[in-house]
PDB file of N, CA and C in Angstrom:
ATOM      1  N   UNK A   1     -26.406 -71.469  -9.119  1.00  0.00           N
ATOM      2  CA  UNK A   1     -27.644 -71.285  -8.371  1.00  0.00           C
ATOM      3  C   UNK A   1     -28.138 -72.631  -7.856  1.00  0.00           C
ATOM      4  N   UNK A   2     -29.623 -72.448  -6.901  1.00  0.00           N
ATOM      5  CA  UNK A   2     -29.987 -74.225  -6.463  1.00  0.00           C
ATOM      6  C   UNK A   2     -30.008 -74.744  -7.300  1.00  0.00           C
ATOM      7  N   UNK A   3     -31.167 -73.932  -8.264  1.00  0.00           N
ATOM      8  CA  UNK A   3     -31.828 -74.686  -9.347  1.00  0.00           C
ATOM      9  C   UNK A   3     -30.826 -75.148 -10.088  1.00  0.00           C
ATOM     10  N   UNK A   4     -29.799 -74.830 -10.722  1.00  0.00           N
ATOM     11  CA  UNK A   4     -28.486 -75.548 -11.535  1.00  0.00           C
ATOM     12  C   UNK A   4     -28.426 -76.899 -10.621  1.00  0.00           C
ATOM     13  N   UNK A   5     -27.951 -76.604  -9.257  1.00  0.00           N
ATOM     14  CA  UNK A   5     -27.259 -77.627  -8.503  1.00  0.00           C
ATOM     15  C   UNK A   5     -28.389 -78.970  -8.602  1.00  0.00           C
ATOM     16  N   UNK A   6     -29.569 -78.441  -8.209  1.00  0.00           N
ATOM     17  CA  UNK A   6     -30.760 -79.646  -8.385  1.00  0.00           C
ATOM     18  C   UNK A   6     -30.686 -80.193  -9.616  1.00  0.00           C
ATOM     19  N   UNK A   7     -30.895 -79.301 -10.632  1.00  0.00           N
ATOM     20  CA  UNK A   7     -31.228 -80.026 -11.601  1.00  0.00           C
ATOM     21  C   UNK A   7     -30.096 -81.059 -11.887  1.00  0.00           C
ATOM     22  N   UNK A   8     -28.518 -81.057 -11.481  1.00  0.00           N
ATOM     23  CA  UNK A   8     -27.730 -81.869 -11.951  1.00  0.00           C
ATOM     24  C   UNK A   8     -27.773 -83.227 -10.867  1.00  0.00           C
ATOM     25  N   UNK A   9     -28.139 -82.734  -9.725  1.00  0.00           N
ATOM     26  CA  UNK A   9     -28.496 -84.080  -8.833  1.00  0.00           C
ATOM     27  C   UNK A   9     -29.714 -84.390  -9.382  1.00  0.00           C
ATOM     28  N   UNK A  10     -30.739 -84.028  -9.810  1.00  0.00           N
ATOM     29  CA  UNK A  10     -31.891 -84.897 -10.302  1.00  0.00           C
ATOM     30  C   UNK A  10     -31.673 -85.931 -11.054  1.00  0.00           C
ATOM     31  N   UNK A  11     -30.206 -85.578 -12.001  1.00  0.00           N
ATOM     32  CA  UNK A  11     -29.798 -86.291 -13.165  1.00  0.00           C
ATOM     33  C   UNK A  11     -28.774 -87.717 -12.745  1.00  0.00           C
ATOM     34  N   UNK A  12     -28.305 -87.293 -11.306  1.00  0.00           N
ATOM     35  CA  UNK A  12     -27.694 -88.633 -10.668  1.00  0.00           C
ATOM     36  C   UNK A  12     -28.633 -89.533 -10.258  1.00  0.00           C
ATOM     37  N   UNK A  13     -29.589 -88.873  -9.665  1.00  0.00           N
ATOM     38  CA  UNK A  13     -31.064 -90.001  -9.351  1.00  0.00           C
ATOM     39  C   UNK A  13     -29.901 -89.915  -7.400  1.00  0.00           C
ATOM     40  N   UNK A  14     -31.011 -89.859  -6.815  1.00  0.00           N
ATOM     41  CA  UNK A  14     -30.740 -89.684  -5.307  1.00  0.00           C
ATOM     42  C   UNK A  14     -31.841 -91.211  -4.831  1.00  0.00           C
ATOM     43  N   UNK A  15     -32.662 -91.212  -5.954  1.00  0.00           N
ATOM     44  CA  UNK A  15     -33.602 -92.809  -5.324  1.00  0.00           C
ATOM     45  C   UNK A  15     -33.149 -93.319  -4.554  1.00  0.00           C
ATOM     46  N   UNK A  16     -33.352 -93.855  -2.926  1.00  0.00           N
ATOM     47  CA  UNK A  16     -32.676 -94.666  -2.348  1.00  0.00           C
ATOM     48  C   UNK A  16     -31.517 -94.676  -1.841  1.00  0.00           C
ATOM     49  N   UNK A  17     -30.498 -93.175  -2.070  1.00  0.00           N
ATOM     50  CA  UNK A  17     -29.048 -93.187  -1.831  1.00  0.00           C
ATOM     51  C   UNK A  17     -28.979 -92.519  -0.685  1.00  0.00           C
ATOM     52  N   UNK A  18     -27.922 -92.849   0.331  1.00  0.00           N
ATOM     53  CA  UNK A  18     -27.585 -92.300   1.205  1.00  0.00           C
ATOM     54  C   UNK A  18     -26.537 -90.825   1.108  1.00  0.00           C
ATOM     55  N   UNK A  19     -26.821 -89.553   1.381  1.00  0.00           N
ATOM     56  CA  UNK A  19     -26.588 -88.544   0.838  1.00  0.00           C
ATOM     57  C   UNK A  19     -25.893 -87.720   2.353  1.00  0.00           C
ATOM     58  N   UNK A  20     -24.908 -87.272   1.918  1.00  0.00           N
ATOM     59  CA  UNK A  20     -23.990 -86.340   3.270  1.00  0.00           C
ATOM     60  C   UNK A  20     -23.687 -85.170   2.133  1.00  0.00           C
ATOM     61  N   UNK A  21     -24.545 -84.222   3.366  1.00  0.00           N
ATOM     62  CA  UNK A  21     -24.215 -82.700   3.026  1.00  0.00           C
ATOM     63  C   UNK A  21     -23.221 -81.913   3.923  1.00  0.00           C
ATOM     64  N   UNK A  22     -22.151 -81.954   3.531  1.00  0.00           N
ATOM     65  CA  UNK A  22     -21.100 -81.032   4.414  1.00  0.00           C
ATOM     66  C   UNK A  22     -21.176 -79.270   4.088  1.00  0.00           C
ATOM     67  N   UNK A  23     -21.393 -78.925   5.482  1.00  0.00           N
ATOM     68  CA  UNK A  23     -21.599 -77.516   5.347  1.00  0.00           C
ATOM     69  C   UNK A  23     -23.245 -77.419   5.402  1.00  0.00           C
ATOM     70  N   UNK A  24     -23.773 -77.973   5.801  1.00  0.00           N
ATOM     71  CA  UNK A  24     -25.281 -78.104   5.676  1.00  0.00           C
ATOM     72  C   UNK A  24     -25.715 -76.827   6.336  1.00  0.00           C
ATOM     73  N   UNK A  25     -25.434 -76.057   6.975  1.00  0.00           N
ATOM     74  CA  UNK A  25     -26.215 -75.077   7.375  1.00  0.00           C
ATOM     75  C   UNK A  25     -27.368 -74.936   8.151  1.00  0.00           C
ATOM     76  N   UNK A  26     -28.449 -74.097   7.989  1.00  0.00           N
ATOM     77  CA  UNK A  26     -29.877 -74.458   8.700  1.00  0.00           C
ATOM     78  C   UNK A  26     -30.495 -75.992   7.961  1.00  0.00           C
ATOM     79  N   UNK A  27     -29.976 -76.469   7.292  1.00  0.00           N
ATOM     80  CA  UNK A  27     -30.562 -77.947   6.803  1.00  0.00           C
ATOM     81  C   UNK A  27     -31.435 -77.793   5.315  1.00  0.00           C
ATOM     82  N   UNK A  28     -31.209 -76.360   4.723  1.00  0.00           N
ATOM     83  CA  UNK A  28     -32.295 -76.491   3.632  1.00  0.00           C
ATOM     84  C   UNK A  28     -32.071 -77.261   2.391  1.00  0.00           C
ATOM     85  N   UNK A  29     -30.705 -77.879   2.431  1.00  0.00           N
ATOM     86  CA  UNK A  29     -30.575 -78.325   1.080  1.00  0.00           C
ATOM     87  C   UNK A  29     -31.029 -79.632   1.549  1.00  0.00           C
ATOM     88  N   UNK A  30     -30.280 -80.401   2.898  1.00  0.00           N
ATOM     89  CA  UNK A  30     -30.896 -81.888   3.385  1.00  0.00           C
ATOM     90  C   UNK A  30     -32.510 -81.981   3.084  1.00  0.00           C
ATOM     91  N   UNK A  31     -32.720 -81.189   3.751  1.00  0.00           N
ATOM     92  CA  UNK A  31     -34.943 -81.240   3.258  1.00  0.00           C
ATOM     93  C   UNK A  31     -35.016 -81.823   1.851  1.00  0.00           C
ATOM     94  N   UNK A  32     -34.137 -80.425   1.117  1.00  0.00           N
ATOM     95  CA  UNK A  32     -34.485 -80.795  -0.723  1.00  0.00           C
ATOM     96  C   UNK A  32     -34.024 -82.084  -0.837  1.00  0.00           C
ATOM     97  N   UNK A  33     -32.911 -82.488  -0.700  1.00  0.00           N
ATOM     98  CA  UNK A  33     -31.943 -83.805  -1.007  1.00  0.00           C
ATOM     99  C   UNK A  33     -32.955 -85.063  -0.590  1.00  0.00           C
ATOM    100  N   UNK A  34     -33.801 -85.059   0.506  1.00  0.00           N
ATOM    101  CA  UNK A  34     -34.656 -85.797   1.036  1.00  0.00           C
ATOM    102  C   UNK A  34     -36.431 -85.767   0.042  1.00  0.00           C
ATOM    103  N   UNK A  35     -36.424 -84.892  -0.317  1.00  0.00           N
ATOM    104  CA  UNK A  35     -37.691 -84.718  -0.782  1.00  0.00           C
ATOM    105  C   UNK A  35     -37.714 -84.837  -2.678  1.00  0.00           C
ATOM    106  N   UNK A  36     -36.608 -85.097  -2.720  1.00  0.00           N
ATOM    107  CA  UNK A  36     -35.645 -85.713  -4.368  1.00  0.00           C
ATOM    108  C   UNK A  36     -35.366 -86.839  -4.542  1.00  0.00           C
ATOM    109  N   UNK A  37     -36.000 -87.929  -3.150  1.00  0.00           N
ATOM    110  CA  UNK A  37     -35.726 -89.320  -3.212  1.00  0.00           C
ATOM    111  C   UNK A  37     -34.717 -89.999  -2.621  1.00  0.00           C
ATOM    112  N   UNK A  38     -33.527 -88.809  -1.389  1.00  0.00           N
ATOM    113  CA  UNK A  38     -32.460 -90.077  -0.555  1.00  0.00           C
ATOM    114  C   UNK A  38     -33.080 -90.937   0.043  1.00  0.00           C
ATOM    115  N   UNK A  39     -32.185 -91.943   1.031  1.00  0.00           N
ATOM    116  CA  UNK A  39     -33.201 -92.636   1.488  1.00  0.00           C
ATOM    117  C   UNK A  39     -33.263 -92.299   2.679  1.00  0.00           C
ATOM    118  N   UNK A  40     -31.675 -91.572   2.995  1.00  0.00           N
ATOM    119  CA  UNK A  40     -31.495 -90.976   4.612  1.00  0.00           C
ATOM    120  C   UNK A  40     -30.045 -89.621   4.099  1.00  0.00           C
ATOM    121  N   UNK A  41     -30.428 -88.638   4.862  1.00  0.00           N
ATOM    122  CA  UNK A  41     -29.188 -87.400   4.786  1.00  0.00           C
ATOM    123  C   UNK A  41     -28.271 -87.293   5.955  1.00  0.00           C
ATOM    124  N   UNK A  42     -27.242 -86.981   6.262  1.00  0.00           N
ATOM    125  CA  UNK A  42     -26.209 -86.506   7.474  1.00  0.00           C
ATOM    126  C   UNK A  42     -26.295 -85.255   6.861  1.00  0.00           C
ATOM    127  N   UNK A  43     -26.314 -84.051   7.795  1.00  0.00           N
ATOM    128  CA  UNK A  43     -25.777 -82.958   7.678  1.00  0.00           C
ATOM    129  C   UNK A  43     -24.822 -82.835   8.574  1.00  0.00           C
ATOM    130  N   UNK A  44     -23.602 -81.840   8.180  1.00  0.00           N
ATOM    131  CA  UNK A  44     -22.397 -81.967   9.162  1.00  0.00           C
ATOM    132  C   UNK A  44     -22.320 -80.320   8.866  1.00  0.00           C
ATOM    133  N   UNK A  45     -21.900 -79.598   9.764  1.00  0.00           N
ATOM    134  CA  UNK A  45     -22.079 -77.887  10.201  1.00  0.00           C
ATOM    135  C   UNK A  45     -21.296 -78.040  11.182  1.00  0.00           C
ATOM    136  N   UNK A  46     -19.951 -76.786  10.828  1.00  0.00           N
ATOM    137  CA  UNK A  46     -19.395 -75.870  11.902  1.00  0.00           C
ATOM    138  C   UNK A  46     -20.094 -75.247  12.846  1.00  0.00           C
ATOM    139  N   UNK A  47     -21.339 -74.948  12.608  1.00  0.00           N
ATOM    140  CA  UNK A  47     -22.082 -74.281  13.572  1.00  0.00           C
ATOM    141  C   UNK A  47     -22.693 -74.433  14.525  1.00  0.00           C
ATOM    142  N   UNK A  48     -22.558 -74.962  15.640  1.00  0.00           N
ATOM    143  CA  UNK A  48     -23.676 -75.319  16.699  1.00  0.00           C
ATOM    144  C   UNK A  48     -25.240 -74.779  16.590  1.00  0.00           C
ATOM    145  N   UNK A  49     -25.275 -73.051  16.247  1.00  0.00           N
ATOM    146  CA  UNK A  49     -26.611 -72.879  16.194  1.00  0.00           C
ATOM    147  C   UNK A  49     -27.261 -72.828  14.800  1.00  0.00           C
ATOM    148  N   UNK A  50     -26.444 -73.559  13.818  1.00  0.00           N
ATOM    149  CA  UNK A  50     -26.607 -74.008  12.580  1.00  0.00           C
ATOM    150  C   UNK A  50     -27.813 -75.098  12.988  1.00  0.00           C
ATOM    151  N   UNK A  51     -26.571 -75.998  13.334  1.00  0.00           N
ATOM    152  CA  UNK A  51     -27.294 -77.356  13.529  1.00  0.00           C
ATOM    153  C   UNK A  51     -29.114 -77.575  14.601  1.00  0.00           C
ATOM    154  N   UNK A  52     -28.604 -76.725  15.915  1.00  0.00           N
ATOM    155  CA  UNK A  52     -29.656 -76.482  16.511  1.00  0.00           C
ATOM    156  C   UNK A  52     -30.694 -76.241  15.841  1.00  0.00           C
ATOM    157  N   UNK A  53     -31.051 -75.144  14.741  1.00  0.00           N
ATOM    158  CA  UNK A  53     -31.578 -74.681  14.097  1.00  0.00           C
ATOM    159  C   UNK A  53     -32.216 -75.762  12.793  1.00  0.00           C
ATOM    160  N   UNK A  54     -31.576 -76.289  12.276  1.00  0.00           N
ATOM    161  CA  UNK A  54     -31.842 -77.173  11.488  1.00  0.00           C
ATOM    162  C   UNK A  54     -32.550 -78.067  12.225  1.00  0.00           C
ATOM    163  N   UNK A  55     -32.500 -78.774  13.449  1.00  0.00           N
ATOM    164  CA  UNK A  55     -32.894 -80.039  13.825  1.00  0.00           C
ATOM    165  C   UNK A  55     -34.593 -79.316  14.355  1.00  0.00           C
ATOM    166  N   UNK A  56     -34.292 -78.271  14.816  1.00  0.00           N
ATOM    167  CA  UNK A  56     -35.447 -77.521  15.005  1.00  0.00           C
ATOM    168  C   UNK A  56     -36.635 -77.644  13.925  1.00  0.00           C
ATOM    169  N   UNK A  57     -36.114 -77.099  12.586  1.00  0.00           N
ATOM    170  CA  UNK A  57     -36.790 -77.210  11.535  1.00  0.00           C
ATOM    171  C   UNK A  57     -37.187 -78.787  11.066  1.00  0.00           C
ATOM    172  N   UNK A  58     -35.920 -79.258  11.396  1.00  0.00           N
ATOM    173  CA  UNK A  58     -36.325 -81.238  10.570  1.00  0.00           C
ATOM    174  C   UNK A  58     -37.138 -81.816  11.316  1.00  0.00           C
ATOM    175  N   UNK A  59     -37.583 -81.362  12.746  1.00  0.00           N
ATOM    176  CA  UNK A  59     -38.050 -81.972  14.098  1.00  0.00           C
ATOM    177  C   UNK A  59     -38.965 -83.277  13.647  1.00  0.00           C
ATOM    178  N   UNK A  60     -39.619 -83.388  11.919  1.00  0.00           N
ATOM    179  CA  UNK A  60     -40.519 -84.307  12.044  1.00  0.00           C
ATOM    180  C   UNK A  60     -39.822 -84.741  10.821  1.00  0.00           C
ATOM    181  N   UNK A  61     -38.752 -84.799  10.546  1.00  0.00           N
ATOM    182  CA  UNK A  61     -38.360 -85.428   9.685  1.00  0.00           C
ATOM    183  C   UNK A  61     -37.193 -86.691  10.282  1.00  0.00           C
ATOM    184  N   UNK A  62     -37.926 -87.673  10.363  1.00  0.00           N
ATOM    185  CA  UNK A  62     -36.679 -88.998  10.887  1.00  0.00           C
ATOM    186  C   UNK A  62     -35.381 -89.532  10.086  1.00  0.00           C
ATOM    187  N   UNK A  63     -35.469 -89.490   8.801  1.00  0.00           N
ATOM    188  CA  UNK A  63     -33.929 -89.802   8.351  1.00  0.00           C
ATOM    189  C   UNK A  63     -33.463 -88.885   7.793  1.00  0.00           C
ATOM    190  N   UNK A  64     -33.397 -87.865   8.439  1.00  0.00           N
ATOM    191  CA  UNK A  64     -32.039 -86.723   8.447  1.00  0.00           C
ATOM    192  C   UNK A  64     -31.497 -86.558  10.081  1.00  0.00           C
ATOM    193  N   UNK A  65     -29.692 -86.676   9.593  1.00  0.00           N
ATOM    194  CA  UNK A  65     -29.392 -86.677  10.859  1.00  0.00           C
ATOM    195  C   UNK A  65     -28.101 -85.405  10.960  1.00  0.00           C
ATOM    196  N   UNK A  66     -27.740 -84.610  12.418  1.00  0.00           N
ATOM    197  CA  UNK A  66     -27.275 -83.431  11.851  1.00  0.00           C
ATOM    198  C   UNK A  66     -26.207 -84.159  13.077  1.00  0.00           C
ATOM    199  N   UNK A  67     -25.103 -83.724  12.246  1.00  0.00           N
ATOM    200  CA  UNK A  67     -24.036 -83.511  13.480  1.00  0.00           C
ATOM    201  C   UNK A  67     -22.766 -82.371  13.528  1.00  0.00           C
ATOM    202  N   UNK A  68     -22.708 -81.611  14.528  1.00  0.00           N
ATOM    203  CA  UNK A  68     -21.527 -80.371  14.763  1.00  0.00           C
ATOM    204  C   UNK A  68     -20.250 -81.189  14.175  1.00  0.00           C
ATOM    205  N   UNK A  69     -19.534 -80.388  13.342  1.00  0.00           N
ATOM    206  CA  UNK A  69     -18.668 -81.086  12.803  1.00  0.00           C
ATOM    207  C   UNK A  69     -18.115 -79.822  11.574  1.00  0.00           C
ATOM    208  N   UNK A  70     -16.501 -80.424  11.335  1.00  0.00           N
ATOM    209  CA  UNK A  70     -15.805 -80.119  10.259  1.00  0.00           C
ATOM    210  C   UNK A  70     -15.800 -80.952   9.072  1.00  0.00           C
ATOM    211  N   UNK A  71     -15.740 -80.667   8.297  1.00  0.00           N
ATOM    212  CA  UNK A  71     -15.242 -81.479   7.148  1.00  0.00           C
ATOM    213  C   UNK A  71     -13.906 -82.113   7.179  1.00  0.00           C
ATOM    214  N   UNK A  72     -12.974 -82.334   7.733  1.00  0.00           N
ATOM    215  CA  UNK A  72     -11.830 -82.846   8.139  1.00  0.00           C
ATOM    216  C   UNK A  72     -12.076 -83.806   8.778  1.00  0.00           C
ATOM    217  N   UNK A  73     -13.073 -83.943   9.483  1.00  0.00           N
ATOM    218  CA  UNK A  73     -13.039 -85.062  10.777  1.00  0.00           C
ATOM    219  C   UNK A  73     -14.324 -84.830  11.114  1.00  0.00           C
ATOM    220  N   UNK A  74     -15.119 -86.200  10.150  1.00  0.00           N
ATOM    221  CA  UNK A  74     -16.324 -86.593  10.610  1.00  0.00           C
ATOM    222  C   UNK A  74     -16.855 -88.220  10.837  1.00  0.00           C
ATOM    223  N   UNK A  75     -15.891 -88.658  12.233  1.00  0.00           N
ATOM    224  CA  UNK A  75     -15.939 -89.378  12.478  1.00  0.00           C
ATOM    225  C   UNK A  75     -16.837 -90.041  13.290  1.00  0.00           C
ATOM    226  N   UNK A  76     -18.005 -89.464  12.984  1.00  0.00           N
ATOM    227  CA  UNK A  76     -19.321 -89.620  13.174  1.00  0.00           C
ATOM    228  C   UNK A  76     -20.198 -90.869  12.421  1.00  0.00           C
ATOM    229  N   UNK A  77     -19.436 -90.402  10.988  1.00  0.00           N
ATOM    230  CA  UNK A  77     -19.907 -91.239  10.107  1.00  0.00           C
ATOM    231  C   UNK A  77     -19.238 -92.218   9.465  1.00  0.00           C
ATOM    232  N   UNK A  78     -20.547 -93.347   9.459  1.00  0.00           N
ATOM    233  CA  UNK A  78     -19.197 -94.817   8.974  1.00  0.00           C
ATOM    234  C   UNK A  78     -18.286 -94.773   7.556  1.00  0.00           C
ATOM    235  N   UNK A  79     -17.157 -95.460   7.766  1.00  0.00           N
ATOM    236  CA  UNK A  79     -16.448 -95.661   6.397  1.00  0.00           C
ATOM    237  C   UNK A  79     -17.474 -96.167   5.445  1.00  0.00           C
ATOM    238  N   UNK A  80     -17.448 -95.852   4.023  1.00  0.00           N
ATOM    239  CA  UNK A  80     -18.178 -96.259   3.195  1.00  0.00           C
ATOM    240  C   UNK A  80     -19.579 -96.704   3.358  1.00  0.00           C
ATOM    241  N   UNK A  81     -19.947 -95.307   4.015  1.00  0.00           N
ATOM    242  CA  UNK A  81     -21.566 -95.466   4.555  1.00  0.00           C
ATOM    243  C   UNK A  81     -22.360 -94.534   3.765  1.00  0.00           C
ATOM    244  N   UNK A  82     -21.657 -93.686   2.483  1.00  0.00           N
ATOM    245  CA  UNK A  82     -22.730 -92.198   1.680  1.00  0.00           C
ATOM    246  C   UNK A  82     -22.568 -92.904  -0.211  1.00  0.00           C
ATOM    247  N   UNK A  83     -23.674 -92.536  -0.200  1.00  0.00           N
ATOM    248  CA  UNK A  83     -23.404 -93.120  -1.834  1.00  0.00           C
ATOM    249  C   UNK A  83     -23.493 -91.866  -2.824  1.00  0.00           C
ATOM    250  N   UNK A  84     -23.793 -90.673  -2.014  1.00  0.00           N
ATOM    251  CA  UNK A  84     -23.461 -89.131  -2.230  1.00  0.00           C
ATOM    252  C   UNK A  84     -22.813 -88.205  -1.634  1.00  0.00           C
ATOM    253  N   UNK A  85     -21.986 -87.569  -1.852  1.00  0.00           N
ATOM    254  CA  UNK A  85     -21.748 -86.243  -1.142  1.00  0.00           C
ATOM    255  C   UNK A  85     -22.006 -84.688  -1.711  1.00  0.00           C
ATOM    256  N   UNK A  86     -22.597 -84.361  -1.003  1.00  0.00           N
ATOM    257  CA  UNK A  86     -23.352 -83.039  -1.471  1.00  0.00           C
ATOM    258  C   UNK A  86     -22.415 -82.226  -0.651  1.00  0.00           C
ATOM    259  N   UNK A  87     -22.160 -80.716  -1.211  1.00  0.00           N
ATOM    260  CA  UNK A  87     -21.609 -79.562  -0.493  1.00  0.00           C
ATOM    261  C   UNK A  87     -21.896 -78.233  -1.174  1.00  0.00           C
ATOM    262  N   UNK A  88     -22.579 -77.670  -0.820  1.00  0.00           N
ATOM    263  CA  UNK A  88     -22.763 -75.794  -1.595  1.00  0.00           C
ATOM    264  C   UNK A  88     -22.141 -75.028  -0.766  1.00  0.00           C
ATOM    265  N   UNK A  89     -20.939 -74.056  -1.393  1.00  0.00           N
ATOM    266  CA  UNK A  89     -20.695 -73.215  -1.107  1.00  0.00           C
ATOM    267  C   UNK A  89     -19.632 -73.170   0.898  1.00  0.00           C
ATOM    268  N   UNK A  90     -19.076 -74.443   0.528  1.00  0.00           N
ATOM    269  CA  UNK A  90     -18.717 -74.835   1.983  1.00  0.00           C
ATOM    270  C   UNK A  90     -17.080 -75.708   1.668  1.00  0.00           C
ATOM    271  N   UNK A  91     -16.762 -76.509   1.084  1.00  0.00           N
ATOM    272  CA  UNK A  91     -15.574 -76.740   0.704  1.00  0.00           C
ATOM    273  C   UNK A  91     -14.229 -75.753   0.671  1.00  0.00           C
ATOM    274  N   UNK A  92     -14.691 -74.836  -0.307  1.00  0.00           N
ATOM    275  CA  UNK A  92     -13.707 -73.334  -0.759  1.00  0.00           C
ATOM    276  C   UNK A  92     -13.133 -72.851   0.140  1.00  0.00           C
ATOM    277  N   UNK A  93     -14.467 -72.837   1.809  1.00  0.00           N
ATOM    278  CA  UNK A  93     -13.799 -72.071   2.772  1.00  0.00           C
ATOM    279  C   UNK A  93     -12.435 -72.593   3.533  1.00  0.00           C
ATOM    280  N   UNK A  94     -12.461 -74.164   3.569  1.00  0.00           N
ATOM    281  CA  UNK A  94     -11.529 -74.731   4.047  1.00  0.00           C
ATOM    282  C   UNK A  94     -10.432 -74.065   3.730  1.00  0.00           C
ATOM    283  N   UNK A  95      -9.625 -74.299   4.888  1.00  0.00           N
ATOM    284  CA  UNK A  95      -7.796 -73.286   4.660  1.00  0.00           C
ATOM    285  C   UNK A  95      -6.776 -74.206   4.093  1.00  0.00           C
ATOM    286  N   UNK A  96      -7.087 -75.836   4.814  1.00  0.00           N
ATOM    287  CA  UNK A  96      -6.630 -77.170   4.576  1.00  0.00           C
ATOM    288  C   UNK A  96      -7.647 -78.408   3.875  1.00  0.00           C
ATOM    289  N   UNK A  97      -7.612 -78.322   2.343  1.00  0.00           N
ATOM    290  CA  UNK A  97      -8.666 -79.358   2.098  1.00  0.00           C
ATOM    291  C   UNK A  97      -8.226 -80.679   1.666  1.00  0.00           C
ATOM    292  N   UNK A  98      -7.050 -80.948   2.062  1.00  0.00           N
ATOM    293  CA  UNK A  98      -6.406 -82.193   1.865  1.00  0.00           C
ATOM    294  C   UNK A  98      -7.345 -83.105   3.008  1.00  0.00           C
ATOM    295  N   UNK A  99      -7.489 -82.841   4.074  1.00  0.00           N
ATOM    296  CA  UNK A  99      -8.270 -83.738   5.079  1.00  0.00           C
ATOM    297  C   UNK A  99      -9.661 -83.652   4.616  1.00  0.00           C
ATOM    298  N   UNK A 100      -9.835 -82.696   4.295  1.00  0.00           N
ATOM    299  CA  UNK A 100     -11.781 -82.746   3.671  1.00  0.00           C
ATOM    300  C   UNK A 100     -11.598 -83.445   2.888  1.00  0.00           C
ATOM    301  N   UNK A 101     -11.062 -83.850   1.680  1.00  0.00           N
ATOM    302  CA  UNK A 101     -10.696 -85.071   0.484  1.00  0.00           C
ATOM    303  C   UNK A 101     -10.780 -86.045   1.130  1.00  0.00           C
ATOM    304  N   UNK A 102      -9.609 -86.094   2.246  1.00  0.00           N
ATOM    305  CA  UNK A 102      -9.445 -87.714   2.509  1.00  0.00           C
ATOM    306  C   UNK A 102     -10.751 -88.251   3.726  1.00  0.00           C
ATOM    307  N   UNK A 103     -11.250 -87.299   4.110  1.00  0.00           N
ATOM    308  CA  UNK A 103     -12.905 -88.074   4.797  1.00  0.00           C
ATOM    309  C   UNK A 103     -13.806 -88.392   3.513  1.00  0.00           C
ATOM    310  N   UNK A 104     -14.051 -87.470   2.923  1.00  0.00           N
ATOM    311  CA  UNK A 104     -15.081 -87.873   1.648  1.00  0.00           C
ATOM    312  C   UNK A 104     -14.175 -88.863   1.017  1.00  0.00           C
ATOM    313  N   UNK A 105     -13.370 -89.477   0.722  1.00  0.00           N
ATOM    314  CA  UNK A 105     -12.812 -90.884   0.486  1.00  0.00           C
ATOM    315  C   UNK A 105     -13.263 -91.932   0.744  1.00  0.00           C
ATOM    316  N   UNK A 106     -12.892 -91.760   2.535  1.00  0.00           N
ATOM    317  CA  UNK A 106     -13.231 -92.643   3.328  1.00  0.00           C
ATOM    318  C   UNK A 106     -14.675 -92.922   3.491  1.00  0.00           C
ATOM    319  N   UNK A 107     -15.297 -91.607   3.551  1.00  0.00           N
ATOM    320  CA  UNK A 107     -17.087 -91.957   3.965  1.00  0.00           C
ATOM    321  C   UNK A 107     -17.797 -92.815   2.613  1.00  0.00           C
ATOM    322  N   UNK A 108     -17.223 -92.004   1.247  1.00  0.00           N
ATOM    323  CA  UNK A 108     -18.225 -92.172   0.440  1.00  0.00           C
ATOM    324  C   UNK A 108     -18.079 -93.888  -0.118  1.00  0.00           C
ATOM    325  N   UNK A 109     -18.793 -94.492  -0.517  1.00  0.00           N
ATOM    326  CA  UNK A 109     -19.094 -96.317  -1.144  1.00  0.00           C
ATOM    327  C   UNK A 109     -17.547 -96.135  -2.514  1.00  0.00           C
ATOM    328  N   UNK A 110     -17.422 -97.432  -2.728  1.00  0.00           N
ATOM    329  CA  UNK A 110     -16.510 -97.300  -3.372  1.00  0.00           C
ATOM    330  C   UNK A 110     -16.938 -96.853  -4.861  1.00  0.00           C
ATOM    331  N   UNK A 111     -17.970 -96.854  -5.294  1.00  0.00           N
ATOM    332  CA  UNK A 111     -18.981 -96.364  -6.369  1.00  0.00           C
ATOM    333  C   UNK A 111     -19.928 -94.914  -6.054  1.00  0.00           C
ATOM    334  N   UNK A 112     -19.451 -94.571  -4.778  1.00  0.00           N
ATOM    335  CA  UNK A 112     -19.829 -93.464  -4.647  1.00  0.00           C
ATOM    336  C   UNK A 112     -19.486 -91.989  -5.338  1.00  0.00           C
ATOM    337  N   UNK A 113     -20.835 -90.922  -5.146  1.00  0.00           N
ATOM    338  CA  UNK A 113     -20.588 -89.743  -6.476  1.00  0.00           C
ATOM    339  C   UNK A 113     -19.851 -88.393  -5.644  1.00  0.00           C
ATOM    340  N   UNK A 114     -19.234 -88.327  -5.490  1.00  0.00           N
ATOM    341  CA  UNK A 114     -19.046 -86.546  -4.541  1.00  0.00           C
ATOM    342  C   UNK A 114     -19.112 -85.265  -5.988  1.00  0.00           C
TER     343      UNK A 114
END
């Protein structure tokens, strides 16, 4: 459930960390992830009217940023630029998750938590 999922990120401490949610959806977990102390979120969504939708909702929120995207190739975002990676219910679907591994590699700090 969220509440499981929160409560175990509460326990990483998000203070200050830069946090990428793959599979973000309408953006509701980025809000939470943001309002738990990141310091800035990426959401990345297959969905165009995912994302639309989300940015709609974040409209007054400045460090969340959404971009159309796979988990395979989010070359959007810098190498070793997330000091989290968050994902609910969005990984599993992948058909090929050898490339979703090797971006969250690449994105996350070398001390980074996925």
């Amino acid at each position: 459930t969220d509440a499981t999922t929160f409560k175990v990120l509460a326990e990483i401490c998000l203070t200050d960390k830069n946090v990428l949610d793959i599979g973000c959806g309408d953006g509701i977990h980025c809000r939470t992830l943001l309002e738990m102390g990141a310091k800035n979120v990426i959401g990345v969504d297959l969905s165009n009217d995912f994302i639309e939708l989300a940015k709609e909702k974040d409209k007054d929120y400045n460090k969340i940023q959404y971009y159309v995207g796979n988990g395979g190739n989010m070359n959007m975002i810098e190498t070793e630029s997330q000091d989290i990676l968050f994902s609910n219910m969005a990984i599993h679907c992948c058909t090929d998750t050898q490339p979703v591994f090797h971006e969250i590699k690449r994105i996350l700090h070398k001390n980074g938590t996925a």
